[in-house]
Protein backbone atom coordinates (compact mmCIF):
# COMPACT_ATOMS: atom_id res chain seq x y z
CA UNK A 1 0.00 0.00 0.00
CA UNK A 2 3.05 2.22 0.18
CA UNK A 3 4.45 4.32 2.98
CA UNK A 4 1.40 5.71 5.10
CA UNK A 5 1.09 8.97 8.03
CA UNK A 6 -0.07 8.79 11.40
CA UNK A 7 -3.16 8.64 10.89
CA UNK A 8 -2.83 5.85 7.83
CA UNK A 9 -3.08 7.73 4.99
CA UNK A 10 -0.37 7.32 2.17
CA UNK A 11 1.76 10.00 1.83
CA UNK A 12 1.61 12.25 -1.75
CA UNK A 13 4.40 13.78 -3.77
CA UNK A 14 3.93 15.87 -6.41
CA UNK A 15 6.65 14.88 -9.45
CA UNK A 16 6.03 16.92 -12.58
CA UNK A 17 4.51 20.33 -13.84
CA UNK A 18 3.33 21.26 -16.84
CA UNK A 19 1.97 25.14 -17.93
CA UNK A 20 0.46 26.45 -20.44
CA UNK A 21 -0.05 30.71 -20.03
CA UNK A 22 0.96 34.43 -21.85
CA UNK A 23 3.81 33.89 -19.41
CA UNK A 24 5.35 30.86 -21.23
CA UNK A 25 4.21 27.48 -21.72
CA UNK A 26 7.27 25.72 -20.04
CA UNK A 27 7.97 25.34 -16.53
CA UNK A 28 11.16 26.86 -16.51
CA UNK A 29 10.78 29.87 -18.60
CA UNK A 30 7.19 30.63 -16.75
CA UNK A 31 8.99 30.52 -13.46
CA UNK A 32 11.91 32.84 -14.95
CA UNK A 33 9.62 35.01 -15.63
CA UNK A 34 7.32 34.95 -12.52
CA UNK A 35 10.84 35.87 -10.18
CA UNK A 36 11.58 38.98 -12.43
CA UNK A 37 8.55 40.02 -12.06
CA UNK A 38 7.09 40.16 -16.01
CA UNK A 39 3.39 40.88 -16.78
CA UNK A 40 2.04 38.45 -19.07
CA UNK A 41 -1.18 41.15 -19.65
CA UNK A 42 -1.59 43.05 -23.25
CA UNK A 43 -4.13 44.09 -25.04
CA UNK A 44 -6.68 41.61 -26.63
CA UNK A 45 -5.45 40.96 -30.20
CA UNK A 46 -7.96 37.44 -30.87
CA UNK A 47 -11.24 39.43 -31.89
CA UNK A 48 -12.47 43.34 -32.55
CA UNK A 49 -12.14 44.92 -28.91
CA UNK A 50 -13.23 48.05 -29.53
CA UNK A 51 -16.84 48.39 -27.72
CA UNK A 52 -15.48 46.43 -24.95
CA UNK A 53 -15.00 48.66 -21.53
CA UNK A 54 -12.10 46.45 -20.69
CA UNK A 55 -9.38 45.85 -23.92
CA UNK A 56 -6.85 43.40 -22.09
CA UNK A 57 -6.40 40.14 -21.01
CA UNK A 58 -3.64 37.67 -20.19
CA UNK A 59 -3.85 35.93 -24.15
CA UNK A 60 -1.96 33.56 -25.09
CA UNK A 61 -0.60 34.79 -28.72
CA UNK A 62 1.22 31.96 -30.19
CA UNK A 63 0.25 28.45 -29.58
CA UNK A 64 0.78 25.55 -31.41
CA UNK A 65 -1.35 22.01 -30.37
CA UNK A 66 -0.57 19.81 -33.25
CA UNK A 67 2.82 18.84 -31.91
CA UNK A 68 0.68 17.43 -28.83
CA UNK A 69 -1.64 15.24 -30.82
CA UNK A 70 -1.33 11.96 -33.34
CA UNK A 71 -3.86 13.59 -35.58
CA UNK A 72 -4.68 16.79 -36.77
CA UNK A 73 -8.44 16.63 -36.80
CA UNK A 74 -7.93 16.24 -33.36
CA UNK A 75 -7.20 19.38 -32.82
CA UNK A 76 -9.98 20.56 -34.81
CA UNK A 77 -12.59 18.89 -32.89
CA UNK A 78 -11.17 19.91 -29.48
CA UNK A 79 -12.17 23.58 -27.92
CA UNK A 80 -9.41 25.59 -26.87
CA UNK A 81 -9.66 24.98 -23.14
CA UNK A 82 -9.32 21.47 -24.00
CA UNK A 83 -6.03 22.30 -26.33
CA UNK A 84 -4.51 23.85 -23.42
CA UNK A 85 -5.31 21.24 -21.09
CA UNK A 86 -3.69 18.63 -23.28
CA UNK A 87 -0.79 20.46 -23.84
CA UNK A 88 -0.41 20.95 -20.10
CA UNK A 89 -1.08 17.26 -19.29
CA UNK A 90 1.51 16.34 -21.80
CA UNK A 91 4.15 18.24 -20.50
CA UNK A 92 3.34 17.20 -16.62
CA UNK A 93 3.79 13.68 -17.74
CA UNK A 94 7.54 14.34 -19.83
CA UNK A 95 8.47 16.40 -16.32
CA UNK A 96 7.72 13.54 -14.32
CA UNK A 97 9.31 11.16 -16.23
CA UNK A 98 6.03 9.13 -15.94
CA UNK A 99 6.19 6.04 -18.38
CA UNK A 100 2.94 4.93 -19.15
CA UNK A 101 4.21 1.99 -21.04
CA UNK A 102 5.62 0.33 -18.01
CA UNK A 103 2.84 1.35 -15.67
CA UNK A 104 -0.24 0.02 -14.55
CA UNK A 105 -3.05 2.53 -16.45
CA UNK A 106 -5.70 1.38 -14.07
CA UNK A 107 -3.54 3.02 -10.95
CA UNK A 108 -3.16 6.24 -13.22
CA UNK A 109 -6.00 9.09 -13.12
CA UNK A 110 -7.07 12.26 -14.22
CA UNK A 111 -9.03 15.34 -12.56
CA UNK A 112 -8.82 17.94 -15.13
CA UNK A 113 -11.55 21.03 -15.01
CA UNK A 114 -12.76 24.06 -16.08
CA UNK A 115 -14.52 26.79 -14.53
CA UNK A 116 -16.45 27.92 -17.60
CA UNK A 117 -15.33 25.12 -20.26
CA UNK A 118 -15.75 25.65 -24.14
CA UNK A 119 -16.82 28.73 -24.57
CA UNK A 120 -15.49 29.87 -27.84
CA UNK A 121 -17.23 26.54 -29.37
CA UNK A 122 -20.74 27.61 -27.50
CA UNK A 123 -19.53 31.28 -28.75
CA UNK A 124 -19.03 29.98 -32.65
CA UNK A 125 -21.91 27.54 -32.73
CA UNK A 126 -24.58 30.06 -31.63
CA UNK A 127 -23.80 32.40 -34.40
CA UNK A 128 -23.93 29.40 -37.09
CA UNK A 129 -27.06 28.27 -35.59
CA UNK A 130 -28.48 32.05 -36.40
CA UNK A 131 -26.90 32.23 -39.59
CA UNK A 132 -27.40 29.08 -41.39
CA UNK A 133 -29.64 27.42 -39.15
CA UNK A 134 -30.07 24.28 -36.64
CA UNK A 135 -28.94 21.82 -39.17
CA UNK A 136 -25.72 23.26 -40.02
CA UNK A 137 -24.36 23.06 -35.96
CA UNK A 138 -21.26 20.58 -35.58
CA UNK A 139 -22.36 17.14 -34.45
CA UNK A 140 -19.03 17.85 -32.24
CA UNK A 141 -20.82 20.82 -30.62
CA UNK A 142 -21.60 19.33 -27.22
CA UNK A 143 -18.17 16.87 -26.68
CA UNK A 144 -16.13 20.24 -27.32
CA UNK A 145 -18.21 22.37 -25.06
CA UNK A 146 -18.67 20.43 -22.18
CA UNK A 147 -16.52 21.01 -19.02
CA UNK A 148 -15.34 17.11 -18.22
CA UNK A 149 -14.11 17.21 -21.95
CA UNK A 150 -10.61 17.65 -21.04
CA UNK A 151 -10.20 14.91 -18.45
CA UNK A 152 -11.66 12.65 -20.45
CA UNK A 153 -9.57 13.32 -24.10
CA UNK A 154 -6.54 13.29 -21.47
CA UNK A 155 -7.18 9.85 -20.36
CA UNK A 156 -7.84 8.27 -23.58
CA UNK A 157 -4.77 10.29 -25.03
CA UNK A 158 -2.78 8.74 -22.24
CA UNK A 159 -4.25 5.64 -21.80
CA UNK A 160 -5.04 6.50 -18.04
CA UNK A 161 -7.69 4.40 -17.00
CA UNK A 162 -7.93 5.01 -13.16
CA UNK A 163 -10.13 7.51 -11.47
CA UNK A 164 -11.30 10.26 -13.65
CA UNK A 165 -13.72 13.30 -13.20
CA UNK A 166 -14.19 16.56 -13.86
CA UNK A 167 -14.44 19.69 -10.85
CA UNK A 168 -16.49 22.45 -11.83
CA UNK A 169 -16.05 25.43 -8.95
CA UNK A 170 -15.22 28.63 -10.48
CA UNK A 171 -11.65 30.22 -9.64
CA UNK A 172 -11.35 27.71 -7.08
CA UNK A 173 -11.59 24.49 -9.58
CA UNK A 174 -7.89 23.62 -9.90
CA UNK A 175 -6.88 23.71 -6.66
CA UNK A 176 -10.02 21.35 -5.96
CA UNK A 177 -8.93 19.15 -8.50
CA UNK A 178 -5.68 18.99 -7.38
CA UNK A 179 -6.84 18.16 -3.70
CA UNK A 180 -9.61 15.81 -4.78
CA UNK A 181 -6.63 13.92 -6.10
CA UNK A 182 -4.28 13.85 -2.97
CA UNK A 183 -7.12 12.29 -1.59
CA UNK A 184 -7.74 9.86 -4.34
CA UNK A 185 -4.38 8.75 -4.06
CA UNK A 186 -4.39 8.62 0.08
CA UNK A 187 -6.81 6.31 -0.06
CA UNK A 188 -5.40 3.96 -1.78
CA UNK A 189 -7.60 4.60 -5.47
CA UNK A 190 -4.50 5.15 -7.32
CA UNK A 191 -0.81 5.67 -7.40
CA UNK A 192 -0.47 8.82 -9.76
CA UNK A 193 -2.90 11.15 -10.50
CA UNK A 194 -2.78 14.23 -13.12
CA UNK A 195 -4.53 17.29 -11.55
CA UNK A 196 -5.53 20.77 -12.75
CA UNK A 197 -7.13 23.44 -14.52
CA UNK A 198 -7.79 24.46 -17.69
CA UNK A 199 -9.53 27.78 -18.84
CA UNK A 200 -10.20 29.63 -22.47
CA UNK A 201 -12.72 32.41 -22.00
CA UNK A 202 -11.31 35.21 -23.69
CA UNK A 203 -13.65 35.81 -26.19
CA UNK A 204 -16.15 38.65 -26.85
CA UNK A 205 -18.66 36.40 -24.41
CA UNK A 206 -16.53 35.63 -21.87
CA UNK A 207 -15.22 39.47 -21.77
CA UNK A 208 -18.53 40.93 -22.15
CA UNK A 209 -20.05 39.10 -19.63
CA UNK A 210 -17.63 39.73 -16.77
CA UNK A 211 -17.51 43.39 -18.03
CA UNK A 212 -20.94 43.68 -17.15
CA UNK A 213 -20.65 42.29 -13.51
CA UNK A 214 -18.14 45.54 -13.59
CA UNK A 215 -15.50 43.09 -12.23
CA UNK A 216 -12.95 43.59 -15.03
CA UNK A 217 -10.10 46.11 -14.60
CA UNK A 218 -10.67 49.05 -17.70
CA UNK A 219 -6.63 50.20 -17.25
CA UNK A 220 -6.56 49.76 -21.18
CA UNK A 221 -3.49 51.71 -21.69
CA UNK A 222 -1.27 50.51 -18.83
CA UNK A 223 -2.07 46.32 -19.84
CA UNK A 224 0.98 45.34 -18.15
CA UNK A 225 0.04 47.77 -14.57
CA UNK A 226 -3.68 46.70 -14.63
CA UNK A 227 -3.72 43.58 -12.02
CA UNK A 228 -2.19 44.67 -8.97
CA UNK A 229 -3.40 43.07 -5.84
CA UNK A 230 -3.57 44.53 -2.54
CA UNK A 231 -2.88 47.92 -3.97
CA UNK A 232 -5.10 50.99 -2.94
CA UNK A 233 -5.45 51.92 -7.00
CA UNK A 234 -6.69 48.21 -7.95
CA UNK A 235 -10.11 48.39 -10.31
CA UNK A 236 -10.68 44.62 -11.12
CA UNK A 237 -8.90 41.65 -12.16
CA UNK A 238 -7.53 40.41 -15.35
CA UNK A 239 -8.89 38.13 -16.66
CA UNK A 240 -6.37 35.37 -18.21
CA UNK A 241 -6.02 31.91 -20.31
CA UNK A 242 -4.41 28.65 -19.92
CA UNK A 243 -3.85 25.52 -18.37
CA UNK A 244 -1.75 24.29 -14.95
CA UNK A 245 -1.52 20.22 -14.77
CA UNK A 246 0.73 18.39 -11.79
CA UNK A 247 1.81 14.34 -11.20
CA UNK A 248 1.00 13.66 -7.99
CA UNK A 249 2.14 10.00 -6.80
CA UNK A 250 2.40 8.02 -3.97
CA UNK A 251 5.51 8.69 -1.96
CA UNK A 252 6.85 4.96 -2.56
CA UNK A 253 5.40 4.53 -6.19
CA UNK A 254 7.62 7.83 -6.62
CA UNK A 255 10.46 6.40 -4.89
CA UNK A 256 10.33 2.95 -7.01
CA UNK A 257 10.90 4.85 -10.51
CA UNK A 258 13.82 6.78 -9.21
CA UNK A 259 11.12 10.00 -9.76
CA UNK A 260 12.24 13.43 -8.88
CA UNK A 261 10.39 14.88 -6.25
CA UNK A 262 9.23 18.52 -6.14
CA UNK A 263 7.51 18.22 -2.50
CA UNK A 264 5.13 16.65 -0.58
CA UNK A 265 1.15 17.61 -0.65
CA UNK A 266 0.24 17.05 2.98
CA UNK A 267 -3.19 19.50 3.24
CA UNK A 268 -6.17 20.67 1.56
CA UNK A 269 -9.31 22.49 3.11
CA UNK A 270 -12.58 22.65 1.13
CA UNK A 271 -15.16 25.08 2.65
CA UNK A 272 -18.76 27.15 1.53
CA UNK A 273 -18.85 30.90 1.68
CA UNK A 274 -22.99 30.13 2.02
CA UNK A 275 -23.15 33.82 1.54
CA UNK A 276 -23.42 35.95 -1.88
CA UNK A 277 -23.11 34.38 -5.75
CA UNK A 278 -19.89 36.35 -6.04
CA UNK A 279 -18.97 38.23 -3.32
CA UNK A 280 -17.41 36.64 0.07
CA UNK A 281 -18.31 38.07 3.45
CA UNK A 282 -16.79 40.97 4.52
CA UNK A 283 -14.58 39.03 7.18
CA UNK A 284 -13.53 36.15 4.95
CA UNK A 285 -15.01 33.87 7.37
CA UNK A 286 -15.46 30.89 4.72
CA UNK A 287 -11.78 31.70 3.49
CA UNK A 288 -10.56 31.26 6.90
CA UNK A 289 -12.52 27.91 7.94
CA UNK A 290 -10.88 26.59 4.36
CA UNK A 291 -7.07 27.42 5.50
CA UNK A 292 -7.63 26.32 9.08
CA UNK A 293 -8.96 23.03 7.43
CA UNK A 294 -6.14 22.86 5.84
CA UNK A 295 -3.91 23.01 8.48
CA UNK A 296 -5.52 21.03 10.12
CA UNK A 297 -5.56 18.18 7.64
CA UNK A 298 -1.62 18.73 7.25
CA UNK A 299 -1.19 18.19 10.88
CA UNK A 300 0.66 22.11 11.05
CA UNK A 301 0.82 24.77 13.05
CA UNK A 302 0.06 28.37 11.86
CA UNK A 303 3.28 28.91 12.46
CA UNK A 304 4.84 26.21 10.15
CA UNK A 305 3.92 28.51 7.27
CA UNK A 306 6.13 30.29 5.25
CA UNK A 307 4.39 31.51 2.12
CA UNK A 308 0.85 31.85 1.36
CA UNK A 309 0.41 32.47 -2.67
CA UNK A 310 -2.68 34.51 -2.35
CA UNK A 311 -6.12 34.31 -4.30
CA UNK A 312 -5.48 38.09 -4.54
CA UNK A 313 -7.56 38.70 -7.73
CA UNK A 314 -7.20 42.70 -7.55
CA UNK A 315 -10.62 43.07 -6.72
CA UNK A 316 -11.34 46.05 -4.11
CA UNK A 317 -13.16 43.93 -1.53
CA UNK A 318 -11.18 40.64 -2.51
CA UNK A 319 -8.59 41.45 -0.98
CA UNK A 320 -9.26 42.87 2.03
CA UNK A 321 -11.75 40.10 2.77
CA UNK A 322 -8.75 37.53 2.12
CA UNK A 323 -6.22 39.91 4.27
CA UNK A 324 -8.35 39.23 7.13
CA UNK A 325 -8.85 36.24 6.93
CA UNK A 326 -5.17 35.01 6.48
CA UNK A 327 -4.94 37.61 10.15
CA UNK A 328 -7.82 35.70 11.56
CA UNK A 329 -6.12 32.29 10.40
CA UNK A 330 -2.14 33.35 11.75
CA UNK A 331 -2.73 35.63 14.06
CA UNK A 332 0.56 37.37 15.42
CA UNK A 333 2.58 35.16 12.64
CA UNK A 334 0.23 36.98 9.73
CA UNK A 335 3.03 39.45 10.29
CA UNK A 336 5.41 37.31 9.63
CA UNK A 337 4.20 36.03 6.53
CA UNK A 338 5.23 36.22 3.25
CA UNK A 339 2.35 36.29 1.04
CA UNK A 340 2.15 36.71 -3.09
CA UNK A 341 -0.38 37.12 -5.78
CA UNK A 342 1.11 36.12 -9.02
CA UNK A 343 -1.61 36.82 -10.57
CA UNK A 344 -0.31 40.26 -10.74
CA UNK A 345 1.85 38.80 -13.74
CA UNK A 346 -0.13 36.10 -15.07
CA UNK A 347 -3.59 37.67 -14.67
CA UNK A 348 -6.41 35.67 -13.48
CA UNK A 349 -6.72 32.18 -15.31
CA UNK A 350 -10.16 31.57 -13.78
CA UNK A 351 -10.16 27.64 -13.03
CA UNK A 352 -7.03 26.93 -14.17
CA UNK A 353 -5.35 29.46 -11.54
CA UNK A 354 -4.83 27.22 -9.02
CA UNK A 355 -2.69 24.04 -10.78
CA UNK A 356 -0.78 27.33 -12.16
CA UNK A 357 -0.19 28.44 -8.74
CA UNK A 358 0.91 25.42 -7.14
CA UNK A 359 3.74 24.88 -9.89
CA UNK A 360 4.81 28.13 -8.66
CA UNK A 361 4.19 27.04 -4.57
CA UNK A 362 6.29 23.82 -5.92
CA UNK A 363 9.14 25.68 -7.64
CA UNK A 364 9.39 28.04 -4.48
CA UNK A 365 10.18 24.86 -2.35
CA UNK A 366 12.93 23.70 -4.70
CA UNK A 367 14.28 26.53 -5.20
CA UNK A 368 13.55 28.70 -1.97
CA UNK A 369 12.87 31.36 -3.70
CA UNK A 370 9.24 33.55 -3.28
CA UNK A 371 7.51 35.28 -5.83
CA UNK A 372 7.04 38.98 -6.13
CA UNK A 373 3.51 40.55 -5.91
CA UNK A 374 4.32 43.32 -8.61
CA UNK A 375 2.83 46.46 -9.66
CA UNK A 376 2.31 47.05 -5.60
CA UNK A 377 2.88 51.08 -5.84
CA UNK A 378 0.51 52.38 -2.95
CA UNK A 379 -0.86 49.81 -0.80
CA UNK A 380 -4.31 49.72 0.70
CA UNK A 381 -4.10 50.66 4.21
CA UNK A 382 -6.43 47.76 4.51
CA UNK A 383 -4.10 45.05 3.13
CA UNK A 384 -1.22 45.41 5.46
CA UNK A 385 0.51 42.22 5.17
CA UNK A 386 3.92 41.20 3.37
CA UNK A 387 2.75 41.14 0.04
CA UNK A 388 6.53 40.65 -1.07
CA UNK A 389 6.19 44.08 -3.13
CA UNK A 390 7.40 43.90 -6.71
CA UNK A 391 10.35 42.02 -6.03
CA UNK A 392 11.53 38.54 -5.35
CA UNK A 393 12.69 37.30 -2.54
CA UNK A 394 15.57 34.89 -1.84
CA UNK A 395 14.87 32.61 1.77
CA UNK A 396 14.35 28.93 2.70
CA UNK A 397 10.93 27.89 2.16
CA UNK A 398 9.85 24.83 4.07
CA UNK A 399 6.00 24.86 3.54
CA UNK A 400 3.25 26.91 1.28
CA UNK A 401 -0.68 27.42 1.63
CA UNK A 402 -2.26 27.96 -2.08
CA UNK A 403 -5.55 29.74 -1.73
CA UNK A 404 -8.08 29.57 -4.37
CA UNK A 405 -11.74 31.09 -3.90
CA UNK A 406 -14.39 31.48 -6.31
CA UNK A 407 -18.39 32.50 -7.11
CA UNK A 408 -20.63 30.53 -5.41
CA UNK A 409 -18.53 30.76 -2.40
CA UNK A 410 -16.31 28.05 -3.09
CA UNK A 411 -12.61 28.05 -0.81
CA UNK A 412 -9.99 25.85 -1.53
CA UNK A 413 -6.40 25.58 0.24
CA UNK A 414 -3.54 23.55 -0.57
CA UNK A 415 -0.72 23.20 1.50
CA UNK A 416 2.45 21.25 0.27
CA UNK A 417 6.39 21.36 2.08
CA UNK A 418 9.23 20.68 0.79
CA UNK A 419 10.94 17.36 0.21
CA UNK A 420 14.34 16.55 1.81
């Protein structure tokens, strides 16, 4: 059954990481980029944004799928979330060194989803509906919209034939994914499991209808200075595409293949705002229950914590309401803290942000080195926590909470420590 805890569950690893984003779409040069601090926000070049209030978004301009799949009408019948997801999944797998041709595929599983899921298919097929009519829709309509697409074209790309499924939770649906898996594998359901997020909603839809919630920053000629978390001039967040896949394994499965290990996943809290559709209560009280959870779960301390990488979405009552609860959470230590929101550079991938963010919460273990929180000019006398401003930092890192929240009151933390 493999090497267990305390308390008899197996102990998780997480082996490989791969990334999809404006940022870069491998590990290494995402991560290079995330310590100096680059924005990976321009303005939208993929459709006419000129009656838009907001003009930028964290797009992905070049991407190639075809070298990912054995077919090209493949990629054709896939929607771009599910492109990105691939690609991501793909990459994970070469990081890990995962060989599924010596493995057991019914021990391997995917949880893969999407907070919003094929939108630019649902987008396209509406207007050819309008235009030509009901018969003329693509009989591949529905497989390419749906939001458990990607999990699914993963496993039968891979061959993974273990637990699969598909979370659907807004901003907070990678980081459940990737917890849903830890406990997958804890249990004993399977050795490996590929986890994440994938999100493509930058399209006049997807902009138009956050625009209209007002919940879009409209800084259309500073792209690059528009998400900046914590800080007293923040209007909105960016919204952002991509994908964020890990390999988590069992700590002795891990071992046996002579795997590298990034760290160890040893929490995850899953809690309900039971509040507003989008907006969390003023205190962050469901936030809070979700990282005490966590610690919990990971048998820590508040004190044990190093690095939170923040949900920190630029909103103006996001994070304040996530300030006090990480204060309500740490306490004196709060001070202590160093906490990030990269999504200052990467913008906000929706429900891929979390599998994004936990590479980074990996690679910050390995390499003890935290992420800035950039464009942090004049900070909200409200937010008054290390935010790391604009900078990175250089300092051991022994363990990371990942905090993802999203509408519907959904909370998610993920805590993970590093392997020695």
């Amino acid at each position: 059954m493999g090497q267990s805890t305390s308390d008899g569950y197996r102990r998780v690893v997480i082996t490989g990481m791969g990334v999809v984003t404006s940022l870069g779409q491998d590990v290494d040069i995402f991560w290079k980029n995330i310590l100096s601090g680059k924005s990976g926000i321009s303005r939208i070049q993929s459709f006419d944004i000129a009656a838009y209030d907001c003009q930028i978004a964290g797009e992905i301009k070049e991407l190639n799928p075809t070298p990912f799949f054995d077919k090209p009408k493949d990629v054709r019948r896939c929607d771009r979330y599910t492109l990105l997801a691939m690609m991501a999944a793909k990459k994970a797998v070469r990081d890990s060194g995962l060989d599924f041709a010596v493995e057991n595929p019914d021990r391997i599983g995917v949880v893969v989803g999407s907070g919003i899921g094929g939108l630019h298919t649902l987008e396209e097929q509406h207007a050819v509906m309008l235009q030509k009519g009901p018969s003329r829709v693509s009989p591949f309509m529905i497989p390419m919209l749906i939001s458990n697409m990607a999990s699914g074209m993963i496993s039968m790309d891979l061959g993974a034939r273990g637990p699969n499924m598909a979370v659907v939770s807004a901003c907070s649906t990678a980081t459940h994914a990737v917890g849903e898996s830890l406990h997958i594998i804890q249990r004993g359901e399977a050795d490996a499991m590929l986890a994440g997020g994938s999100e493509a909603a930058i399209c006049s839809l997807g902009i138009g209808g956050f625009a209209a919630m007002k919940a879009l920053s409209t800084r259309n000629d500073q792209p690059e200075k528009a998400s900046r978390p914590f800080d007293r001039d923040r209007d909105g967040f960016v919204m952002a595409e991509g994908a964020g896949v890990v390999v988590l394994e069992e700590l002795d499965h891990a071992r046996r293949r002579g795997a590298r290990i990034c760290c160890e996943l040893i929490g995850y809290g899953n809690t309900a705002d039971a509040h507003h559709i989008t907006a969390p209560p003023p205190d962050g009280e469901g936030a809070a229950r979700c990282m005490s959870m966590a610690l919990h779960n990971a048998g820590l301390n508040p004190s044990d914590i190093d690095y939170i990488n923040a949900h920190g979405t630029s909103t103006p009552q996001g994070d304040i309401c996530e300030t006090r609860a990480i204060k309500t959470v740490f306490g004196e230590h709060a001070r202590r803290l160093m906490v990030s929101s990269t999504k200052s550079m990467t913008g906000h991938l929706l429900g891929a942000a979390g599998s994004v963010e936990m590479a980074i919460c990996a690679k910050a273990l390995l390499e003890n080195r935290v992420p800035p929180t950039i464009n942090l000019d004049t900070p909200d006398p409200l937010c008054d926590l290390d935010y790391v401003p604009n900078h990175a930092r250089e300092i051991r890192v022994n363990a990371v909470m990942n905090n993802s929240f999203g509408f519907g009151g959904h909370n998610a933390t993920l805590i993970a420590r590093k392997w020695s």
